[in-house]
PDB file of N, CA and C in Angstrom:
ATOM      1  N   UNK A   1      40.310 243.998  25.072  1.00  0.00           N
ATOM      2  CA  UNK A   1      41.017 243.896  23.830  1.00  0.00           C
ATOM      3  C   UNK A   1      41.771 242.570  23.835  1.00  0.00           C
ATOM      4  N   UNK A   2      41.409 241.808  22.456  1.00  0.00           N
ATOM      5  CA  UNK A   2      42.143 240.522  22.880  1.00  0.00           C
ATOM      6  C   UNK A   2      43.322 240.824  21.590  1.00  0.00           C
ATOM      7  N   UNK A   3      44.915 240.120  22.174  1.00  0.00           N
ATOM      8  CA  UNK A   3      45.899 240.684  21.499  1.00  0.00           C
ATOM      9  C   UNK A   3      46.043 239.700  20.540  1.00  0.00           C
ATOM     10  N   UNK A   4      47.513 239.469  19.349  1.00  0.00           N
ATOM     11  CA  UNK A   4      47.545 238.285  18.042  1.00  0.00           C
ATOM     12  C   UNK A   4      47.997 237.033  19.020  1.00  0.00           C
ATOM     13  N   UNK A   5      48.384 236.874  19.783  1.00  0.00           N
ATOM     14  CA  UNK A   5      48.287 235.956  20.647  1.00  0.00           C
ATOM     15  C   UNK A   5      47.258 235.281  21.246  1.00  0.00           C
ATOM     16  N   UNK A   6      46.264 236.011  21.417  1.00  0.00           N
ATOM     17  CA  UNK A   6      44.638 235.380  22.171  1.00  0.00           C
ATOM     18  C   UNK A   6      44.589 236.325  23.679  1.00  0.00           C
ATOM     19  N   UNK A   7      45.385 236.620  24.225  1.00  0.00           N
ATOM     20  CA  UNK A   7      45.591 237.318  25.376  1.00  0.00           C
ATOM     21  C   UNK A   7      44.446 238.206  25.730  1.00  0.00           C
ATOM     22  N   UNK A   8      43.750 237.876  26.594  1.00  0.00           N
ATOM     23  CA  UNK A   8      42.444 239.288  26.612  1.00  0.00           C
ATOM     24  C   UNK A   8      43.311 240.052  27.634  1.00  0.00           C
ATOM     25  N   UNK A   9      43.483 241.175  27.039  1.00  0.00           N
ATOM     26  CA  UNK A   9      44.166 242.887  28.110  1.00  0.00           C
ATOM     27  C   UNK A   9      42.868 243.557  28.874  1.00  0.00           C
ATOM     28  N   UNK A  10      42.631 243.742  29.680  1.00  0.00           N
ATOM     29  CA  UNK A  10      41.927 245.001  30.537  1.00  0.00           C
ATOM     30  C   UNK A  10      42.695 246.020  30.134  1.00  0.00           C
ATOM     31  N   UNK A  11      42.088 246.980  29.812  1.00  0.00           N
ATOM     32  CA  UNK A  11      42.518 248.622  30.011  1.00  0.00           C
ATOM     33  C   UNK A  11      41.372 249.491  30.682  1.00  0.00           C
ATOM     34  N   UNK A  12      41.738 250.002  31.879  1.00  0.00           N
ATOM     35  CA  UNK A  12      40.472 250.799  32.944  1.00  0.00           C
ATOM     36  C   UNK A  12      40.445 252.140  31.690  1.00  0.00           C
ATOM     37  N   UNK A  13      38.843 252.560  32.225  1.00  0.00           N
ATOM     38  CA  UNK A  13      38.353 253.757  31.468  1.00  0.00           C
ATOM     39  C   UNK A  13      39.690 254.931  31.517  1.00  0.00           C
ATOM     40  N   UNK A  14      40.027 255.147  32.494  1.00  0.00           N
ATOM     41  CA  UNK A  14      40.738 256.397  32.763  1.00  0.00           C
ATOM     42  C   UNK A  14      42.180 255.601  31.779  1.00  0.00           C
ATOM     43  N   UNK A  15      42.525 255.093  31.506  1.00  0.00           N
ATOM     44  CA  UNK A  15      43.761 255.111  30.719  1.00  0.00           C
ATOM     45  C   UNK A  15      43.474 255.378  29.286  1.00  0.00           C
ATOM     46  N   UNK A  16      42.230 255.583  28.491  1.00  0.00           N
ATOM     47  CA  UNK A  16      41.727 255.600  27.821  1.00  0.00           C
ATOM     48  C   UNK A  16      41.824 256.872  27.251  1.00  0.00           C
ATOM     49  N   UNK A  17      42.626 257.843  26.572  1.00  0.00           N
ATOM     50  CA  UNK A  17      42.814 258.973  25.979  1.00  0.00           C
ATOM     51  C   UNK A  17      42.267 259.749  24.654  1.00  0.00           C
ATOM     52  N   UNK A  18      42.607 258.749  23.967  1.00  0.00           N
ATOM     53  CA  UNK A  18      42.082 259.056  22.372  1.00  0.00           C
ATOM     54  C   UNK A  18      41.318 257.474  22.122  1.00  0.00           C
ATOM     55  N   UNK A  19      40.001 257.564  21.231  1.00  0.00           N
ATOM     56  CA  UNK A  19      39.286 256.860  20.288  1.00  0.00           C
ATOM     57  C   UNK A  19      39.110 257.300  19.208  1.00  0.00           C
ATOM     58  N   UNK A  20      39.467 256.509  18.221  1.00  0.00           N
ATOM     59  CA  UNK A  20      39.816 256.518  16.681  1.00  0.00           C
ATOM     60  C   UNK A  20      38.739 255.804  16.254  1.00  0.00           C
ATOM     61  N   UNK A  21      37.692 256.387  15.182  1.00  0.00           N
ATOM     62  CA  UNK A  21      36.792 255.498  14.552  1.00  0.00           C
ATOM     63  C   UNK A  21      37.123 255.582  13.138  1.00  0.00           C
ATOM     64  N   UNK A  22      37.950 254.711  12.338  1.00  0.00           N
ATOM     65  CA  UNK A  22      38.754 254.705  11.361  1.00  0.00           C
ATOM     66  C   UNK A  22      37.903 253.457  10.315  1.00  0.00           C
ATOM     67  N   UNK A  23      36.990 253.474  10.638  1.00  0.00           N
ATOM     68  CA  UNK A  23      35.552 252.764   9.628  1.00  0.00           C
ATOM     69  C   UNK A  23      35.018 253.498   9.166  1.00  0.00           C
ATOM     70  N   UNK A  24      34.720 255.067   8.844  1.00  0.00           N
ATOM     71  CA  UNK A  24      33.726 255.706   8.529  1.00  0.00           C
ATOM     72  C   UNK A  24      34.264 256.198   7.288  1.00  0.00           C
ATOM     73  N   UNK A  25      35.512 255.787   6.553  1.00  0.00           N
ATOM     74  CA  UNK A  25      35.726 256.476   5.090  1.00  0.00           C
ATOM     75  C   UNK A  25      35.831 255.318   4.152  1.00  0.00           C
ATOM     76  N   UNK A  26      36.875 255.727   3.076  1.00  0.00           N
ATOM     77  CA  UNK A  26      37.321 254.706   2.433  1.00  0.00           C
ATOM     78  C   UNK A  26      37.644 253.325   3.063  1.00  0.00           C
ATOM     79  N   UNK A  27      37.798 251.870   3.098  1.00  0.00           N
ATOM     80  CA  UNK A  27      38.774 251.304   3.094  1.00  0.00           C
ATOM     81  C   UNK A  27      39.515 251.019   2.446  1.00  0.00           C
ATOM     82  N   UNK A  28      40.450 250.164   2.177  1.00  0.00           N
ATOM     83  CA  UNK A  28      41.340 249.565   1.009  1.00  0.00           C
ATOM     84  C   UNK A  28      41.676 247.719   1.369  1.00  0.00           C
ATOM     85  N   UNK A  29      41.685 247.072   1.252  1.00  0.00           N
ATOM     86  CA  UNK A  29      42.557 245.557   1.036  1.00  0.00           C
ATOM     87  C   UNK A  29      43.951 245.325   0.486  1.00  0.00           C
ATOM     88  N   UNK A  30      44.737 245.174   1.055  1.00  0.00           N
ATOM     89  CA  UNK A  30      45.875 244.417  -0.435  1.00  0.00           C
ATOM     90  C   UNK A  30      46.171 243.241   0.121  1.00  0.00           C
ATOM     91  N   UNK A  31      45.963 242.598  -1.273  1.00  0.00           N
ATOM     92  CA  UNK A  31      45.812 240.954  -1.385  1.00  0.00           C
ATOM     93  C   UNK A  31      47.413 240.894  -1.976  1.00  0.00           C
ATOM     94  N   UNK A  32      48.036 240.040  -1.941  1.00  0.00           N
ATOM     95  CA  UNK A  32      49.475 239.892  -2.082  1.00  0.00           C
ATOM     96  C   UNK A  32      49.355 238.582  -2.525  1.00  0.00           C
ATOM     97  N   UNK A  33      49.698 238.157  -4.030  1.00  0.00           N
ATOM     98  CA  UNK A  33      49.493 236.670  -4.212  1.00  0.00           C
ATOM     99  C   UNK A  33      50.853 236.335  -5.064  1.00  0.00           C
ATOM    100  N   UNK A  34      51.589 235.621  -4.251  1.00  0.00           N
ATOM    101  CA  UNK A  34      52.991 234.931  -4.393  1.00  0.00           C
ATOM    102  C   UNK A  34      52.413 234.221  -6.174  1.00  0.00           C
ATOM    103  N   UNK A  35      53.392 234.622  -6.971  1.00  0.00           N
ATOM    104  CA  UNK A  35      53.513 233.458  -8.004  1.00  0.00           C
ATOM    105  C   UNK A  35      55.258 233.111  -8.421  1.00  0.00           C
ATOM    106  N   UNK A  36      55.099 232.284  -9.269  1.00  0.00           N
ATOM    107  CA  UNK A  36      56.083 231.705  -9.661  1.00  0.00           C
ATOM    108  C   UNK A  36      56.842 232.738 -11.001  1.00  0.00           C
ATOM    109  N   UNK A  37      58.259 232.619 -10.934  1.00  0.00           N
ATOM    110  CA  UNK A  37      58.974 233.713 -11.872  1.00  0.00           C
ATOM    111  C   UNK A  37      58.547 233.591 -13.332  1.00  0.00           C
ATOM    112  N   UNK A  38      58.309 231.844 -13.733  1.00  0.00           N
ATOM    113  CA  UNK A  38      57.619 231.901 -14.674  1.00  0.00           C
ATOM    114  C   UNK A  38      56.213 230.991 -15.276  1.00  0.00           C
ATOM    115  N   UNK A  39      55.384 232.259 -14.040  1.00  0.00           N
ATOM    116  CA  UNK A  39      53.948 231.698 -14.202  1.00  0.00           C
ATOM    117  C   UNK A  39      53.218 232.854 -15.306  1.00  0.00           C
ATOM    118  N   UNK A  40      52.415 232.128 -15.852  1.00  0.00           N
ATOM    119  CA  UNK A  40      51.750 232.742 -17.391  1.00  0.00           C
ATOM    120  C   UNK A  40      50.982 234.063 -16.640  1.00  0.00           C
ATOM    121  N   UNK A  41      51.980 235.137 -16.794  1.00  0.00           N
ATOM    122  CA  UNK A  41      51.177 236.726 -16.329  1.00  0.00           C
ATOM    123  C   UNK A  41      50.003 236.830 -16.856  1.00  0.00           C
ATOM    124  N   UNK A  42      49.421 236.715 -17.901  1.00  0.00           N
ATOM    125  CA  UNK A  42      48.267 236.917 -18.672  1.00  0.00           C
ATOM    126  C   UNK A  42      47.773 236.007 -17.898  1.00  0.00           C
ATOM    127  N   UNK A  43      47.305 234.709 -17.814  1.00  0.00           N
ATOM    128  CA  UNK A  43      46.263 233.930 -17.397  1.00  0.00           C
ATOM    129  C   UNK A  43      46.021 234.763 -16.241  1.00  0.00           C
ATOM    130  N   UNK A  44      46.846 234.609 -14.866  1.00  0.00           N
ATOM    131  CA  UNK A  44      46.831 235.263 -13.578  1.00  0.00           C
ATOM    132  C   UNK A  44      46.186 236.222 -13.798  1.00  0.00           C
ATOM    133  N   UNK A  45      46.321 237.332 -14.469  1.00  0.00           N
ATOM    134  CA  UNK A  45      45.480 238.659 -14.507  1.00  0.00           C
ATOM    135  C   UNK A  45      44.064 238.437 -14.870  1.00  0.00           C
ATOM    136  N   UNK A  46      43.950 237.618 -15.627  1.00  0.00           N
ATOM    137  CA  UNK A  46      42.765 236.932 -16.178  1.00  0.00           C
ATOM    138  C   UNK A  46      41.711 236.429 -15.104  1.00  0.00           C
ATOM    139  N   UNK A  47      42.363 235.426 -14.456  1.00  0.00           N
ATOM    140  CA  UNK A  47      41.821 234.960 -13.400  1.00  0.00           C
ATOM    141  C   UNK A  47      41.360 236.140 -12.217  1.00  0.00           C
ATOM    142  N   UNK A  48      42.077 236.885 -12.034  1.00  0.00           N
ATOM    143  CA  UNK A  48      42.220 238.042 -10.865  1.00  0.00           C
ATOM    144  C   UNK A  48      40.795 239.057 -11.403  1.00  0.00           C
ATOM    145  N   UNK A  49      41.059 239.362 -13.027  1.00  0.00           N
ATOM    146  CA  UNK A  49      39.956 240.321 -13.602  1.00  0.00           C
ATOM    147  C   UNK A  49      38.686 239.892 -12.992  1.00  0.00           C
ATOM    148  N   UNK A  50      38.622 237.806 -13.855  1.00  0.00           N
ATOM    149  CA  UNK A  50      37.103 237.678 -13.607  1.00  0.00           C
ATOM    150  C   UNK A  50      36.512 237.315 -11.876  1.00  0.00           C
ATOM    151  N   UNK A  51      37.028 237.179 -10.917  1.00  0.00           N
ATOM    152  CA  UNK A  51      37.059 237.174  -9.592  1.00  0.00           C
ATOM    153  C   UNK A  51      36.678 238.373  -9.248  1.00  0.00           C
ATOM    154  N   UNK A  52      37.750 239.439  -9.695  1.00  0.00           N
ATOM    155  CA  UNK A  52      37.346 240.645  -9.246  1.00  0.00           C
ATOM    156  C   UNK A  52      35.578 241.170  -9.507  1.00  0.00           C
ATOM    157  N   UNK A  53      35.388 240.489 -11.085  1.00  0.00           N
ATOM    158  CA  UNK A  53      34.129 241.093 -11.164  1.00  0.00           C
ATOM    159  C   UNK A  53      33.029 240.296 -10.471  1.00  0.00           C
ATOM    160  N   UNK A  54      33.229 238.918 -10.161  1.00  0.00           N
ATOM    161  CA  UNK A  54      31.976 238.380 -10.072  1.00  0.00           C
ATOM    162  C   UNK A  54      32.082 239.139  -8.334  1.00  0.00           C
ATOM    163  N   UNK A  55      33.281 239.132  -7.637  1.00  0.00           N
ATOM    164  CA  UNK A  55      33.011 239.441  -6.240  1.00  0.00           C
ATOM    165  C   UNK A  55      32.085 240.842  -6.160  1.00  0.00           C
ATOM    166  N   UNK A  56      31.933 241.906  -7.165  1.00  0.00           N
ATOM    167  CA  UNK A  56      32.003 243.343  -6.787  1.00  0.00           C
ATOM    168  C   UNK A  56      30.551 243.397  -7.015  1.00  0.00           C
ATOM    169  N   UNK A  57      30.075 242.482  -8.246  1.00  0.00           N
ATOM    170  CA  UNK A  57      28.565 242.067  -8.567  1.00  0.00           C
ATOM    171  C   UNK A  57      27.666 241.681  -7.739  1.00  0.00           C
ATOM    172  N   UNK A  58      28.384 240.925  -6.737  1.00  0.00           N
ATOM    173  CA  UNK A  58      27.434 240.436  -5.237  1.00  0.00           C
ATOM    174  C   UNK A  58      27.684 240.888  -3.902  1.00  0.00           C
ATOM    175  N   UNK A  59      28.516 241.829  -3.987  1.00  0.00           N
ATOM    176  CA  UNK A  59      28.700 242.939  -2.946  1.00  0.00           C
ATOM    177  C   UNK A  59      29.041 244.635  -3.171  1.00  0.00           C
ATOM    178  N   UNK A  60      27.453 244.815  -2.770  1.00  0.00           N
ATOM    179  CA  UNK A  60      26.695 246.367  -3.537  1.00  0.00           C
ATOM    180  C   UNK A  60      27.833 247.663  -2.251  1.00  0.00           C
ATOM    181  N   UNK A  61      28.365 246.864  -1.131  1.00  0.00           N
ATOM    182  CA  UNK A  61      29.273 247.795  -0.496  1.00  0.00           C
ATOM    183  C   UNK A  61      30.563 248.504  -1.463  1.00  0.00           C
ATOM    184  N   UNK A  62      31.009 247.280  -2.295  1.00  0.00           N
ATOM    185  CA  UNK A  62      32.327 247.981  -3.395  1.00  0.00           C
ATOM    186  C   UNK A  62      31.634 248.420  -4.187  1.00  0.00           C
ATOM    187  N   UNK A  63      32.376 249.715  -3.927  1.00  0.00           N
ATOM    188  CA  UNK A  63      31.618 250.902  -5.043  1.00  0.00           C
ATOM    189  C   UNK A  63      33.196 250.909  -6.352  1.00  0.00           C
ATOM    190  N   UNK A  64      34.261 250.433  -6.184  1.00  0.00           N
ATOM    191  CA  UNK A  64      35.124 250.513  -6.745  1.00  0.00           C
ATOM    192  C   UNK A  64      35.732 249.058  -7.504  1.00  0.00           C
ATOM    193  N   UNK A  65      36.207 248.894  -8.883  1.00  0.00           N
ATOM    194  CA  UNK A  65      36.823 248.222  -8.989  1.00  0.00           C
ATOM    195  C   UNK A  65      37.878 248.187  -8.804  1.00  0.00           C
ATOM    196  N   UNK A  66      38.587 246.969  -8.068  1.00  0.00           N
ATOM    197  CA  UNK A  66      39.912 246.877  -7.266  1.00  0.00           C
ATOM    198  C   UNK A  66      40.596 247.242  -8.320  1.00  0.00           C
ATOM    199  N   UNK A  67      42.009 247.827  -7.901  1.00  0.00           N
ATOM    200  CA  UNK A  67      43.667 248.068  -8.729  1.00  0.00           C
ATOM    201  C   UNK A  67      44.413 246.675  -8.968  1.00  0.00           C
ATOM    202  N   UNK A  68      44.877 246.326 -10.021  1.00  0.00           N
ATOM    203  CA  UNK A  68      46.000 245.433  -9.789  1.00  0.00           C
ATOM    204  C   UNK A  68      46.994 245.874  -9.895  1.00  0.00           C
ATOM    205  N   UNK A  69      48.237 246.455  -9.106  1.00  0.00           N
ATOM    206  CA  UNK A  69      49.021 246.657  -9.016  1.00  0.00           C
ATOM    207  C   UNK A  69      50.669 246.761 -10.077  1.00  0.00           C
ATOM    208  N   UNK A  70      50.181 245.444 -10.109  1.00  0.00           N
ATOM    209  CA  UNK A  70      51.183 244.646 -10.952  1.00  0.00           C
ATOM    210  C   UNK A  70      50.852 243.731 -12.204  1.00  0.00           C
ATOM    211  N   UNK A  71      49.889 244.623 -12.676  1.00  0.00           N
ATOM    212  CA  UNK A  71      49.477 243.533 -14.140  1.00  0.00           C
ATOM    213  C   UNK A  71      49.862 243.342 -15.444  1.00  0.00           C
ATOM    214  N   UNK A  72      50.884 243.868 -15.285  1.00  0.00           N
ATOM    215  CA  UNK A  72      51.904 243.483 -16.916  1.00  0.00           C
ATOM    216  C   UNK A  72      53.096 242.695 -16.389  1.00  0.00           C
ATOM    217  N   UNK A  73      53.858 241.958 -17.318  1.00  0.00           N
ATOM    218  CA  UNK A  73      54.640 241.231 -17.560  1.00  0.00           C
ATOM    219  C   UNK A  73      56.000 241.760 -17.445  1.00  0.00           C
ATOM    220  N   UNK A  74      56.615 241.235 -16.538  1.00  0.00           N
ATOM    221  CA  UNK A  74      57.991 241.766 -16.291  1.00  0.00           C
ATOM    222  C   UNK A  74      58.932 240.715 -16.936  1.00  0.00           C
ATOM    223  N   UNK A  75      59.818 241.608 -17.387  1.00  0.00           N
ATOM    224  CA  UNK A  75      60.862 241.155 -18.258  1.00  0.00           C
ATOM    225  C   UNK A  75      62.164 241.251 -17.833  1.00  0.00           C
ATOM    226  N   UNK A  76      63.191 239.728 -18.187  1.00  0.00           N
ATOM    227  CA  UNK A  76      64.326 239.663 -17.238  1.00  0.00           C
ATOM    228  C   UNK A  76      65.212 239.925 -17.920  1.00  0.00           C
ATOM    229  N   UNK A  77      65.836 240.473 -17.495  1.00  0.00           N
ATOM    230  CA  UNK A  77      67.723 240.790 -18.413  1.00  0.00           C
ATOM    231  C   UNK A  77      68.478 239.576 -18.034  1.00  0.00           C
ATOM    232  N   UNK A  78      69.485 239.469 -18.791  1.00  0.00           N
ATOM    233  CA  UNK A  78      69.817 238.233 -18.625  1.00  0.00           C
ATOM    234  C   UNK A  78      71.323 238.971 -19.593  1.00  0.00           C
TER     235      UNK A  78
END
Protein backbone atom coordinates (compact mmCIF):
# COMPACT_ATOMS: atom_id res chain seq x y z
CA UNK A 1 0.00 0.00 0.00
CA UNK A 2 1.58 3.16 -1.02
CA UNK A 3 0.46 6.11 1.45
CA UNK A 4 -0.47 10.36 0.24
CA UNK A 5 3.03 10.78 0.85
CA UNK A 6 4.54 8.06 -1.66
CA UNK A 7 5.59 5.80 1.29
CA UNK A 8 5.17 2.07 0.20
CA UNK A 9 3.83 0.23 3.81
CA UNK A 10 4.19 -3.67 3.99
CA UNK A 11 1.36 -5.14 5.87
CA UNK A 12 2.04 -9.23 6.45
CA UNK A 13 -1.04 -11.46 5.50
CA UNK A 14 -1.88 -12.23 9.11
CA UNK A 15 -2.51 -8.54 10.08
CA UNK A 16 -4.98 -8.52 7.49
CA UNK A 17 -8.61 -8.83 9.11
CA UNK A 18 -11.33 -7.40 7.07
CA UNK A 19 -11.38 -6.72 3.01
CA UNK A 20 -13.80 -4.26 1.78
CA UNK A 21 -14.68 -4.38 -1.95
CA UNK A 22 -16.50 -1.01 -2.08
CA UNK A 23 -16.46 -0.91 -6.20
CA UNK A 24 -19.26 -3.15 -6.78
CA UNK A 25 -22.31 -0.54 -6.27
CA UNK A 26 -23.07 2.89 -6.91
CA UNK A 27 -20.28 5.41 -7.02
CA UNK A 28 -20.64 9.11 -6.63
CA UNK A 29 -17.91 12.17 -7.47
CA UNK A 30 -18.22 15.65 -5.96
CA UNK A 31 -16.58 18.14 -7.97
CA UNK A 32 -16.38 21.37 -5.84
CA UNK A 33 -15.77 24.40 -8.16
CA UNK A 34 -14.72 27.65 -6.25
CA UNK A 35 -16.39 30.76 -7.99
CA UNK A 36 -16.42 34.24 -7.44
CA UNK A 37 -19.41 36.02 -5.16
CA UNK A 38 -20.25 37.75 -8.21
CA UNK A 39 -19.76 35.37 -11.01
CA UNK A 40 -22.82 35.12 -13.60
CA UNK A 41 -24.73 31.88 -11.81
CA UNK A 42 -26.58 31.24 -15.00
CA UNK A 43 -23.62 31.07 -17.40
CA UNK A 44 -21.71 28.60 -14.77
CA UNK A 45 -24.69 26.29 -14.69
CA UNK A 46 -24.76 26.53 -18.31
CA UNK A 47 -21.38 25.62 -18.80
CA UNK A 48 -21.60 22.71 -16.04
CA UNK A 49 -25.15 21.46 -17.94
CA UNK A 50 -23.37 21.26 -21.39
CA UNK A 51 -20.07 19.38 -19.99
CA UNK A 52 -22.16 17.34 -18.06
CA UNK A 53 -23.88 16.14 -21.19
CA UNK A 54 -21.24 15.82 -23.67
CA UNK A 55 -19.14 13.78 -20.78
CA UNK A 56 -22.18 11.19 -20.05
CA UNK A 57 -22.63 10.78 -24.08
CA UNK A 58 -19.07 9.26 -24.33
CA UNK A 59 -19.08 7.35 -21.26
CA UNK A 60 -21.83 4.44 -21.54
CA UNK A 61 -20.56 3.56 -17.60
CA UNK A 62 -22.82 6.87 -16.30
CA UNK A 63 -26.01 5.62 -16.23
CA UNK A 64 -27.00 8.90 -14.33
CA UNK A 65 -27.10 12.47 -14.95
CA UNK A 66 -24.92 14.22 -12.40
CA UNK A 67 -26.80 16.61 -9.50
CA UNK A 68 -25.80 20.14 -9.28
CA UNK A 69 -26.06 20.86 -6.02
CA UNK A 70 -26.13 24.39 -6.01
CA UNK A 71 -27.72 25.70 -9.19
CA UNK A 72 -29.73 28.70 -8.44
CA UNK A 73 -28.68 32.03 -7.55
CA UNK A 74 -28.11 33.09 -4.14
CA UNK A 75 -29.14 36.26 -2.96
CA UNK A 76 -27.38 38.70 -0.47
CA UNK A 77 -29.01 40.75 2.24
CA UNK A 78 -27.44 43.63 2.66
Amino acid sequence: MISADGTLNFIPNRNITIVSNKSRHEMRALVQIPIFPDSPIDEINNVIKNVNQTITSQFPAITQSPTNLAPYHCQTVN
